[in-house]
PDB file of N, CA and C in Angstrom:
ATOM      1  N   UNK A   1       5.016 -17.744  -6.323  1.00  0.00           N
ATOM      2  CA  UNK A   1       5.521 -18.494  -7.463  1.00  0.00           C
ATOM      3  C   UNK A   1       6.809 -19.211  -7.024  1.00  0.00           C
ATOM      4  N   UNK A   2       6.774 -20.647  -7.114  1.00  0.00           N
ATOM      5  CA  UNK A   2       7.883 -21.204  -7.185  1.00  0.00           C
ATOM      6  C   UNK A   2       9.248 -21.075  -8.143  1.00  0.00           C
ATOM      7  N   UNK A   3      10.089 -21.626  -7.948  1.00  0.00           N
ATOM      8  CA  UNK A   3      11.476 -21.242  -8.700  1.00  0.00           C
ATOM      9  C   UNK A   3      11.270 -22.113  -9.857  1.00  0.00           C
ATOM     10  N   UNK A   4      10.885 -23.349  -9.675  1.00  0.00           N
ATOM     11  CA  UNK A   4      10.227 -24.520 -10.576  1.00  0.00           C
ATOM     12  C   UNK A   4       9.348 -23.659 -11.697  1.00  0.00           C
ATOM     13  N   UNK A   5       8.265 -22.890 -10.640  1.00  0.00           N
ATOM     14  CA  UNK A   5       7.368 -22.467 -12.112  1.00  0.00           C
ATOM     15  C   UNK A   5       7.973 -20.963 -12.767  1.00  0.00           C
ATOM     16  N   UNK A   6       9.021 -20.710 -11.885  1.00  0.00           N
ATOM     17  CA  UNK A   6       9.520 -19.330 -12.032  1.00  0.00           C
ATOM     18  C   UNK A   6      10.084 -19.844 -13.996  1.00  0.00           C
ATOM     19  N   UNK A   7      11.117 -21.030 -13.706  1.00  0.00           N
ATOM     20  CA  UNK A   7      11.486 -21.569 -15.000  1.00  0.00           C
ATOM     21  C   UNK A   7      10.935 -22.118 -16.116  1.00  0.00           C
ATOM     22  N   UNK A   8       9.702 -22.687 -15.637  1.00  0.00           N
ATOM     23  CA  UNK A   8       9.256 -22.690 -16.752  1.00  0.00           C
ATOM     24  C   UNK A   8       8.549 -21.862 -17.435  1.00  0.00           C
ATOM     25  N   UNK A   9       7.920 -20.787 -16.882  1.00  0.00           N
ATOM     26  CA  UNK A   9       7.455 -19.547 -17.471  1.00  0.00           C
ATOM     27  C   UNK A   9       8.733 -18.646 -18.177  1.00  0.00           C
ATOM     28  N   UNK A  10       9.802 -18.698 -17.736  1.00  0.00           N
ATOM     29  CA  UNK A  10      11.404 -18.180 -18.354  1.00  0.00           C
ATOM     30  C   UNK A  10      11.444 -19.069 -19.698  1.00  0.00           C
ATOM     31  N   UNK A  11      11.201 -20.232 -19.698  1.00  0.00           N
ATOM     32  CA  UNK A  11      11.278 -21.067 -21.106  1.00  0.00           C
ATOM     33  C   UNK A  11      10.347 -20.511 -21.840  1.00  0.00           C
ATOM     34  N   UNK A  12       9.012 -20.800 -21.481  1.00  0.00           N
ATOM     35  CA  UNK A  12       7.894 -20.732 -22.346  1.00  0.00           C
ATOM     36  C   UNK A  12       7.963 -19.063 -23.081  1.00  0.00           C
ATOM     37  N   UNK A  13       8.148 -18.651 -22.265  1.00  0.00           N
ATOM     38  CA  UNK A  13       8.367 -17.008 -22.573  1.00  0.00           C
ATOM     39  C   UNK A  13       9.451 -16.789 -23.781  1.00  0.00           C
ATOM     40  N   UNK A  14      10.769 -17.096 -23.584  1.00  0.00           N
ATOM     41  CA  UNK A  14      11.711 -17.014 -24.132  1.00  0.00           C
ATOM     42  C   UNK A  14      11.558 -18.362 -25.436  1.00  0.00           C
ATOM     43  N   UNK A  15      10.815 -18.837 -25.642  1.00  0.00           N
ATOM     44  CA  UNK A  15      10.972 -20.139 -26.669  1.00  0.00           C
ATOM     45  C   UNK A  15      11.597 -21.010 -26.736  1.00  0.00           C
ATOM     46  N   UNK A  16      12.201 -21.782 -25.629  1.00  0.00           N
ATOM     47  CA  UNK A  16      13.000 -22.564 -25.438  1.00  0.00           C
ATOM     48  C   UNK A  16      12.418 -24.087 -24.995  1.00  0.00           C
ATOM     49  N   UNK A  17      12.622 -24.732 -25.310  1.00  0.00           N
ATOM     50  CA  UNK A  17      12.451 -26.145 -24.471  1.00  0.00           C
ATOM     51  C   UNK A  17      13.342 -26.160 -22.720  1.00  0.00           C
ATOM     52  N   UNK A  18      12.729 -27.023 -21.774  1.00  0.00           N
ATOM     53  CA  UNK A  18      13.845 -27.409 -20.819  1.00  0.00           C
ATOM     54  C   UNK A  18      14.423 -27.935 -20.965  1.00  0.00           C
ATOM     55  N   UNK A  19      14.453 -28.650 -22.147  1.00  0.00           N
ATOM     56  CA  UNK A  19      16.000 -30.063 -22.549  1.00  0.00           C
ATOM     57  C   UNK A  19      16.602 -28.644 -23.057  1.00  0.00           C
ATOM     58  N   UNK A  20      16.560 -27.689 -23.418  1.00  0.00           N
ATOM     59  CA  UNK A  20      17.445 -26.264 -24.190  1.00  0.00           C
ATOM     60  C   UNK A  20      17.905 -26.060 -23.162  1.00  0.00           C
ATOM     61  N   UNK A  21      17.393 -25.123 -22.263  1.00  0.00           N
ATOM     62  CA  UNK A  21      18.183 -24.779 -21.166  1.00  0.00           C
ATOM     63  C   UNK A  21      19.032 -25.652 -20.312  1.00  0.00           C
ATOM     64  N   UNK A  22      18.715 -26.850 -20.304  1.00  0.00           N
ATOM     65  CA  UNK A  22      19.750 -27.606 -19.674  1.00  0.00           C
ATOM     66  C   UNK A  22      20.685 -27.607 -20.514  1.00  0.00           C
ATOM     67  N   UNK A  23      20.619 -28.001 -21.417  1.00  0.00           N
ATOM     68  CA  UNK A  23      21.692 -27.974 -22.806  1.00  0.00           C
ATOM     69  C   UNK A  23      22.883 -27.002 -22.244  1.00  0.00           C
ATOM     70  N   UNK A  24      22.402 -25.705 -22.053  1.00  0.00           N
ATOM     71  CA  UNK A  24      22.643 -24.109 -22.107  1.00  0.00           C
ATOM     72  C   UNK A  24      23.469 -24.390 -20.633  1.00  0.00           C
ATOM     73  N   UNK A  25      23.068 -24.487 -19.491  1.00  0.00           N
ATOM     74  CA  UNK A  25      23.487 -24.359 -18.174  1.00  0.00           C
ATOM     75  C   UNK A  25      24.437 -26.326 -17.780  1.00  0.00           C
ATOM     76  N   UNK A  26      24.442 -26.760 -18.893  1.00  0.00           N
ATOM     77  CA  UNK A  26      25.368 -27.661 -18.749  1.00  0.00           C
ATOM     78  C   UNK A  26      24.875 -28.843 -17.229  1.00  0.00           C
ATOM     79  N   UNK A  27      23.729 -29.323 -17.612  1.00  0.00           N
ATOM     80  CA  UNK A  27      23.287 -30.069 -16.741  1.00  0.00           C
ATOM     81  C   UNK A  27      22.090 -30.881 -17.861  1.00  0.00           C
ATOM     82  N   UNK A  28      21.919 -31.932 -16.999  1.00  0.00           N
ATOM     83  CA  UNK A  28      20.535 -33.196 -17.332  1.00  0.00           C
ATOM     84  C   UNK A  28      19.574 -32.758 -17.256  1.00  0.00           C
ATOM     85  N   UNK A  29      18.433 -33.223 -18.572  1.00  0.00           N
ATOM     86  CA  UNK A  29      17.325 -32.564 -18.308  1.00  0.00           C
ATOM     87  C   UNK A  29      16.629 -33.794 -16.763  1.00  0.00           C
ATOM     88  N   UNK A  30      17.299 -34.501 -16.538  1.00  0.00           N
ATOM     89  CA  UNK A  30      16.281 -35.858 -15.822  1.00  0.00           C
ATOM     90  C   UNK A  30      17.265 -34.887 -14.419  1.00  0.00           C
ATOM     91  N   UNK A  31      18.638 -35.143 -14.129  1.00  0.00           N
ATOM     92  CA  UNK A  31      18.419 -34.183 -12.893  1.00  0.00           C
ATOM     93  C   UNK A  31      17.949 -32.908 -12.615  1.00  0.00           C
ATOM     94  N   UNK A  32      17.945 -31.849 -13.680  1.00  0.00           N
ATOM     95  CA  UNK A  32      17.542 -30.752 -13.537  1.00  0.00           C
ATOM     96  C   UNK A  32      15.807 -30.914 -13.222  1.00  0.00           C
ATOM     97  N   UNK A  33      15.274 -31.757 -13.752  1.00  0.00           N
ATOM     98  CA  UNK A  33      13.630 -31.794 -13.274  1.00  0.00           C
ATOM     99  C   UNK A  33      13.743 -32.389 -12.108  1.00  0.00           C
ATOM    100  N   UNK A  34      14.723 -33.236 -11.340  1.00  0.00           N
ATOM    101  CA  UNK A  34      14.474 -33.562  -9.953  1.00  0.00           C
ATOM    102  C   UNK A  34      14.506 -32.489  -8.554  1.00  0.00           C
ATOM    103  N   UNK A  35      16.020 -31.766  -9.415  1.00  0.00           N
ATOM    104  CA  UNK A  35      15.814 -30.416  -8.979  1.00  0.00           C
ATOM    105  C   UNK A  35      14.768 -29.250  -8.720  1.00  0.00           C
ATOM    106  N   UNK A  36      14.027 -29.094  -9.752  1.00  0.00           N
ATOM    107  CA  UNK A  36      12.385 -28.551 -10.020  1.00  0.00           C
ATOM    108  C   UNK A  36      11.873 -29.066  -9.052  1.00  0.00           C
ATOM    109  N   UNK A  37      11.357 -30.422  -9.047  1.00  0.00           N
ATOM    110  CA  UNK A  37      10.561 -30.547  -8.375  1.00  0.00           C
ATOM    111  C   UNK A  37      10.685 -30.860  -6.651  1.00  0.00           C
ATOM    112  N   UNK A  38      11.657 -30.730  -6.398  1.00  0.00           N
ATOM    113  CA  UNK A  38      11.945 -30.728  -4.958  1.00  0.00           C
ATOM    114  C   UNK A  38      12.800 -29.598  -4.501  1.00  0.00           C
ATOM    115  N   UNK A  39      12.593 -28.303  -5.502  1.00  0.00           N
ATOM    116  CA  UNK A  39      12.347 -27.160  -5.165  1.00  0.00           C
ATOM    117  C   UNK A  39      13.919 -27.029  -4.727  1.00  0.00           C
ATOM    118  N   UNK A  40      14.748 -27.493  -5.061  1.00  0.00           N
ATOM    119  CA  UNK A  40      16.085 -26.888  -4.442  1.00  0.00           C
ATOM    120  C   UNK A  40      16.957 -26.626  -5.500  1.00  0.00           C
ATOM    121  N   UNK A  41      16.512 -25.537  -6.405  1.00  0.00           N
ATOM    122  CA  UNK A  41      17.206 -24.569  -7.706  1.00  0.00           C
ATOM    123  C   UNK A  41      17.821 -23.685  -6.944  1.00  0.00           C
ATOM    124  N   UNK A  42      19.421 -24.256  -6.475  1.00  0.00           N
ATOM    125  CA  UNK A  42      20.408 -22.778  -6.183  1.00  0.00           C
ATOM    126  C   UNK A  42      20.197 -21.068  -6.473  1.00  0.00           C
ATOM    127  N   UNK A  43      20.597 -20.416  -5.365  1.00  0.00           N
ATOM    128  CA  UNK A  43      20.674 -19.137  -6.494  1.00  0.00           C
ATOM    129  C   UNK A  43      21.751 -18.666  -7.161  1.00  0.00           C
ATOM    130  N   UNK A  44      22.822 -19.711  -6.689  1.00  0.00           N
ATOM    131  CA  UNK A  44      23.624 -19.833  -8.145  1.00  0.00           C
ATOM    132  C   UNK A  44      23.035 -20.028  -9.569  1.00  0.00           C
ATOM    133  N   UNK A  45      22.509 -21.673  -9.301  1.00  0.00           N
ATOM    134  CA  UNK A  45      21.860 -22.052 -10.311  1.00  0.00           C
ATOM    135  C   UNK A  45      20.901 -20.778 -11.562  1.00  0.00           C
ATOM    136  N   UNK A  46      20.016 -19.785 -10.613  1.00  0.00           N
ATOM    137  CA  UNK A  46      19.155 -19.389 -11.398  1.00  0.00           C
ATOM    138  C   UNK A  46      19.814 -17.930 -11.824  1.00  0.00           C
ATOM    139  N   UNK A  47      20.959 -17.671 -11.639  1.00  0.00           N
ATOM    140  CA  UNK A  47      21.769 -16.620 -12.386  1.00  0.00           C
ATOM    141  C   UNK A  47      22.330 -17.310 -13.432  1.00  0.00           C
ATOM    142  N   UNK A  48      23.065 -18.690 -13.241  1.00  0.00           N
ATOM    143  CA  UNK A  48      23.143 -19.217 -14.311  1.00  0.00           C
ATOM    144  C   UNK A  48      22.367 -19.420 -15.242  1.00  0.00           C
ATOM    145  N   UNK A  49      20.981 -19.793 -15.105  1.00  0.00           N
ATOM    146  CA  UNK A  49      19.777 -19.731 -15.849  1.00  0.00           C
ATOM    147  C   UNK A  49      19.884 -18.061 -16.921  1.00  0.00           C
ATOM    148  N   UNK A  50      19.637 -17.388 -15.904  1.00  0.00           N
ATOM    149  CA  UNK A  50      19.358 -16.184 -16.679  1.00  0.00           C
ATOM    150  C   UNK A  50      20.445 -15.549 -17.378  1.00  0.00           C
ATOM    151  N   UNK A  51      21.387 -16.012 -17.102  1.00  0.00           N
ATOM    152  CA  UNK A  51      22.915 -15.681 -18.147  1.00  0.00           C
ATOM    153  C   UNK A  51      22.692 -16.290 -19.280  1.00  0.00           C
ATOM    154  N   UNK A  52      22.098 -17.840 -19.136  1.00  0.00           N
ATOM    155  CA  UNK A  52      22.412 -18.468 -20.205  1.00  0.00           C
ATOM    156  C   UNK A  52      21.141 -17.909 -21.260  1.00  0.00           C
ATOM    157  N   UNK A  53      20.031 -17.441 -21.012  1.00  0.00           N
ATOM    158  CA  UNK A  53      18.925 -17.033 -21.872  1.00  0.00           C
ATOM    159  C   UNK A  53      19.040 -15.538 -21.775  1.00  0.00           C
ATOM    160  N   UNK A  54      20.225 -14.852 -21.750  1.00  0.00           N
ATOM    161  CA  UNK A  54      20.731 -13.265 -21.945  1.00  0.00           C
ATOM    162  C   UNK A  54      19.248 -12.693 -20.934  1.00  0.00           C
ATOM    163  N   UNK A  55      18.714 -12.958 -19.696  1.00  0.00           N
ATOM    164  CA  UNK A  55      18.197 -12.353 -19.231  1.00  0.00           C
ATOM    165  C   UNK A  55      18.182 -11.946 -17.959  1.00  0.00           C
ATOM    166  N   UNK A  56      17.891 -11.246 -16.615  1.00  0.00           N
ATOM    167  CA  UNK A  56      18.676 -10.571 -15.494  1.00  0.00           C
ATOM    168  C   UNK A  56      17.947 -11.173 -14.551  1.00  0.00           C
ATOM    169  N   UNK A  57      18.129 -11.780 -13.402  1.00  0.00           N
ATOM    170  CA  UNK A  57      17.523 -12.086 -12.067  1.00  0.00           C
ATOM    171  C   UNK A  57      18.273 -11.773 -10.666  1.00  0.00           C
ATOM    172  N   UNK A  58      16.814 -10.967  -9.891  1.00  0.00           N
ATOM    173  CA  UNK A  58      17.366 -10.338  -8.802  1.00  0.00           C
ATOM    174  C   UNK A  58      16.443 -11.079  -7.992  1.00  0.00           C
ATOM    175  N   UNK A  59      17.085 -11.603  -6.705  1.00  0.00           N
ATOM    176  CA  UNK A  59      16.510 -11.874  -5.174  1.00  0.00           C
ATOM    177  C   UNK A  59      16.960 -10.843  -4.014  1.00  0.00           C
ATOM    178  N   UNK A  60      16.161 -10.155  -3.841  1.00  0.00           N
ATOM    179  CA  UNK A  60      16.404  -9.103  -2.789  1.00  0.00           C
ATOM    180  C   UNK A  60      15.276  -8.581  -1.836  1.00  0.00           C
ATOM    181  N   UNK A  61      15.312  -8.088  -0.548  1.00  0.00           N
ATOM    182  CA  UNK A  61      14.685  -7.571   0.173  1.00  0.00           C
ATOM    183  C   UNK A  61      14.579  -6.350  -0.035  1.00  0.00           C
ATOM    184  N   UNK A  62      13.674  -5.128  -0.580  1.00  0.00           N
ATOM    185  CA  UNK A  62      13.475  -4.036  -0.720  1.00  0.00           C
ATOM    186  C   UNK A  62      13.154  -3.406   0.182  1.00  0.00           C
ATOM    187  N   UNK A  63      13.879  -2.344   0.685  1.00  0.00           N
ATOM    188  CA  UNK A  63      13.660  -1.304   1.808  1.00  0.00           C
ATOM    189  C   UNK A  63      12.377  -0.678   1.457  1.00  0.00           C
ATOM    190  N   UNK A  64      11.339   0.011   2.363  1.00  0.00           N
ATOM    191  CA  UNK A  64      10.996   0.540   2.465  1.00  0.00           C
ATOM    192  C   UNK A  64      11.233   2.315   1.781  1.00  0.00           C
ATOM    193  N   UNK A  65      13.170   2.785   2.124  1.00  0.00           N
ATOM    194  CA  UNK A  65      13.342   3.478   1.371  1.00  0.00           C
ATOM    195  C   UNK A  65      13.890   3.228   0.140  1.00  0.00           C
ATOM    196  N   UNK A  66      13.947   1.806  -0.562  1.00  0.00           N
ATOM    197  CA  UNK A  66      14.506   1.699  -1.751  1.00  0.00           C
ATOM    198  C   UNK A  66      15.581   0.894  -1.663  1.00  0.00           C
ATOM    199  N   UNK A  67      16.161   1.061  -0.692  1.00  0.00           N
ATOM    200  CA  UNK A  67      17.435  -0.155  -0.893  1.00  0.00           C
ATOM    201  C   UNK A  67      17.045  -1.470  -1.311  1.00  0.00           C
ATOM    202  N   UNK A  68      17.878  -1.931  -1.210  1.00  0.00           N
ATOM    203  CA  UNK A  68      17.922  -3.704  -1.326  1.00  0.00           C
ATOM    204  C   UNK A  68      18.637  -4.084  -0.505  1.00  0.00           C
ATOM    205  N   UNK A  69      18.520  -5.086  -0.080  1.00  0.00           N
ATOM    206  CA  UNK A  69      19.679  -6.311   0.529  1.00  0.00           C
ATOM    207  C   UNK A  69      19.637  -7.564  -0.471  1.00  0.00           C
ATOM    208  N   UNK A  70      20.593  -7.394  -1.370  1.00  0.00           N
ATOM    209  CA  UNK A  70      20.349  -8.854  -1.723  1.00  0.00           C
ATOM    210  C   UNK A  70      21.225  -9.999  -0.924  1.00  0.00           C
ATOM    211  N   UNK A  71      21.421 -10.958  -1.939  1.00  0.00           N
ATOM    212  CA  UNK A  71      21.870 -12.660  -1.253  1.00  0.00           C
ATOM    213  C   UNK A  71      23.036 -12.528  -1.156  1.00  0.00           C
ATOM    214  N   UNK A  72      23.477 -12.620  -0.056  1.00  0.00           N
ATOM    215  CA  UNK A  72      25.363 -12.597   0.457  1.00  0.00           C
ATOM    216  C   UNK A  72      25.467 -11.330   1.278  1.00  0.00           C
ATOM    217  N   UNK A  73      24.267 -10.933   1.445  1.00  0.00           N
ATOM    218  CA  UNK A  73      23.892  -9.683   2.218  1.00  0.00           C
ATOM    219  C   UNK A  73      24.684  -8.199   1.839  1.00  0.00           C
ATOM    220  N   UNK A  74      24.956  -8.386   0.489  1.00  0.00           N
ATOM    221  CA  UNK A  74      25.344  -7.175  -0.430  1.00  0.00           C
ATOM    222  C   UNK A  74      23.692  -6.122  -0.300  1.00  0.00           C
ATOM    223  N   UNK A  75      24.311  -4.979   0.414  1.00  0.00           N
ATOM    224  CA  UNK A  75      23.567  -3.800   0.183  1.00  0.00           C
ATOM    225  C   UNK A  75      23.569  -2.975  -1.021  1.00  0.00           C
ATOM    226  N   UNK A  76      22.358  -2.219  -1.709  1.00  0.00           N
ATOM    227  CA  UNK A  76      22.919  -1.214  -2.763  1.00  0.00           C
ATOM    228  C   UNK A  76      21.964  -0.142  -1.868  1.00  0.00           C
TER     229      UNK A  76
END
């Protein structure tokens, strides 16, 4: 799954339009779809996303025993 369709399934789910969430994360809906579609949604960007629709997103490598590594190479 792309980050593109990652968001719009986050809208559709949550009831929002993408002109909403842009609204919400303080950006254009005409750049934010250029963004989409050439696939380069920060992972800044998509914490901002999920802050702004009160919901949680993790990118991480899962250990085998459970850890994570997530992005900035923060271990838990």
């Amino acid at each position: 799954m792309t980050s593109s369709d990652m968001v719009r399934e986050l809208c559709e789910k949550m009831n929002i339009s993408l002109a909403e969430l842009c609204r919400r994360i303080g950006q254009t809906p005409q750049n934010f779809n250029k963004k989409l579609k050439r696939g380069t949604v920060s992972f800044d960007e998509m914490m901002e996303i999920a802050e702004a629709v009160g919901a949680g997103y993790e990118q991480a490598f899962i250990l085998p025993d459970g850890s994570k590594i997530n992005i900035g190479g923060k271990q838990e």
